[in-house]
C-alpha atoms as a PDB file:
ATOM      1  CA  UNK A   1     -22.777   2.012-110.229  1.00  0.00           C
ATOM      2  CA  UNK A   2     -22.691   3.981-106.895  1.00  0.00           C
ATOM      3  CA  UNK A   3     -25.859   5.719-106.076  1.00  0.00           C
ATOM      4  CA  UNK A   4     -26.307   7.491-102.654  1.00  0.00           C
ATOM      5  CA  UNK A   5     -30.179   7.284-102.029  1.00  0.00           C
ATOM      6  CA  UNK A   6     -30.041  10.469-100.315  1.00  0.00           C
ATOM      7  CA  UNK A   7     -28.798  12.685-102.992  1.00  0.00           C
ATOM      8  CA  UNK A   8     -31.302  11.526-104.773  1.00  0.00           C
ATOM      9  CA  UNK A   9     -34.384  12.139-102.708  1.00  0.00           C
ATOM     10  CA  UNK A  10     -34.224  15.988-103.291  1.00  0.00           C
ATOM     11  CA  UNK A  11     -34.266  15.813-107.291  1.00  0.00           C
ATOM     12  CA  UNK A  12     -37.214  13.192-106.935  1.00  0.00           C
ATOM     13  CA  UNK A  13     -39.114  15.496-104.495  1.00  0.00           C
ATOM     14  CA  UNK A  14     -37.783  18.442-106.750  1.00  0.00           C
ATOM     15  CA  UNK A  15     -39.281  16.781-109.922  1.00  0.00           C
ATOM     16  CA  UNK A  16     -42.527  15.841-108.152  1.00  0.00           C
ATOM     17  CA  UNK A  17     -43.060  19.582-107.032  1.00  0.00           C
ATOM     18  CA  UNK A  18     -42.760  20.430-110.201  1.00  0.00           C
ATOM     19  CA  UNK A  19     -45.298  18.931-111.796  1.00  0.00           C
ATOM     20  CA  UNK A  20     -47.561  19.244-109.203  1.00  0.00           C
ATOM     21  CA  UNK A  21     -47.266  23.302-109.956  1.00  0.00           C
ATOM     22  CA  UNK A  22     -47.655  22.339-113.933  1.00  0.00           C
ATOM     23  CA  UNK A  23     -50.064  19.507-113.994  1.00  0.00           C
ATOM     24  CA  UNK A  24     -52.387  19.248-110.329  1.00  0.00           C
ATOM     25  CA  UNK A  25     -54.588  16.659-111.960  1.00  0.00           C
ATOM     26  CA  UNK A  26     -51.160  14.067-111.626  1.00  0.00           C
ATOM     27  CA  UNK A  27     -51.508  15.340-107.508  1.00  0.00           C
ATOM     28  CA  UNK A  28     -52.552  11.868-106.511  1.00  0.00           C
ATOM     29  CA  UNK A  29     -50.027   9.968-108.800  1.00  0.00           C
ATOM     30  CA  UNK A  30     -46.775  12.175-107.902  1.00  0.00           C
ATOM     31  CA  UNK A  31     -47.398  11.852-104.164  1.00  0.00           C
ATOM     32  CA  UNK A  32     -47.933   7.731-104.243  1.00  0.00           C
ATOM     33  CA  UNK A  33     -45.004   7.288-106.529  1.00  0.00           C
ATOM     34  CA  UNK A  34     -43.003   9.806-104.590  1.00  0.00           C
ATOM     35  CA  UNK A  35     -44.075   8.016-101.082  1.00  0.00           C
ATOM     36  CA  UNK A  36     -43.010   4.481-102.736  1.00  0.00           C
ATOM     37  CA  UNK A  37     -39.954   5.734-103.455  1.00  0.00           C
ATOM     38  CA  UNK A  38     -38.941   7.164-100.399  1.00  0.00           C
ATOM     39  CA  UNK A  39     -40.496   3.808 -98.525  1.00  0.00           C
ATOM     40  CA  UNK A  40     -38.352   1.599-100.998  1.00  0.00           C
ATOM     41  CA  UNK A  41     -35.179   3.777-100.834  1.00  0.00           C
ATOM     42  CA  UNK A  42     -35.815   3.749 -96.461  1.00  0.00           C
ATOM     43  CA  UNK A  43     -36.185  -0.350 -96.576  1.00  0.00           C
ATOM     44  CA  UNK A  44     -32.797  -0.407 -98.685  1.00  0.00           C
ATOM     45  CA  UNK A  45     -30.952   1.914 -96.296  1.00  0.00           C
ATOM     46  CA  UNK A  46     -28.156   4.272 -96.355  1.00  0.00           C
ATOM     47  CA  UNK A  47     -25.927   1.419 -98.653  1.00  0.00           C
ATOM     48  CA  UNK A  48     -27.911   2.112-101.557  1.00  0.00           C
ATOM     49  CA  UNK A  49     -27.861  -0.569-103.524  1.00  0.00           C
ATOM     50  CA  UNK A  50     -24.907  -2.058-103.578  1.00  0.00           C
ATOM     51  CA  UNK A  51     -25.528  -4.489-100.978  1.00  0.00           C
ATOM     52  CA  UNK A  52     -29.436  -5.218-102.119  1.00  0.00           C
ATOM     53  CA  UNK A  53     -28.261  -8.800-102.719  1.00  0.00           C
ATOM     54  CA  UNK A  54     -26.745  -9.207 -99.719  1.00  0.00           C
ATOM     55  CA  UNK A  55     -29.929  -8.023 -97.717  1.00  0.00           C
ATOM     56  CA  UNK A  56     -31.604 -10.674 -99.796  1.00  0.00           C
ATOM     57  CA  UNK A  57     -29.313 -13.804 -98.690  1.00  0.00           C
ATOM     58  CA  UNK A  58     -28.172 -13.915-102.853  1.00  0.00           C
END
């Protein structure tokens, strides 16, 4: 499966405004899951992962 990390940090940051604007008690939640995500998706780099195993010597 080929997923490009980038075009899918706008729908993430999209869904997280979102329900911010519905539900503001889920503030704290949306921003650490959104900020692990982007961290995660930054460590893997611009191959996505395709080459995860290959970063990982497997």
């Amino acid at each position: 499966m080929d997923i490009n990390i980038i075009a899918i940090q706008p729908i993430v940051a999209l869904i997280a405004g979102i329900l911010i604007l519905v539900m503001p008690r889920l503030l704290a939640y949306i921003v650490a899951i959104y900020l692990i995500f982007i961290g995660i998706s930054g460590l893997i780099g611009p191959g996505g992962f395709d080459n995860i195993g290959q970063r990982l010597g497997i």
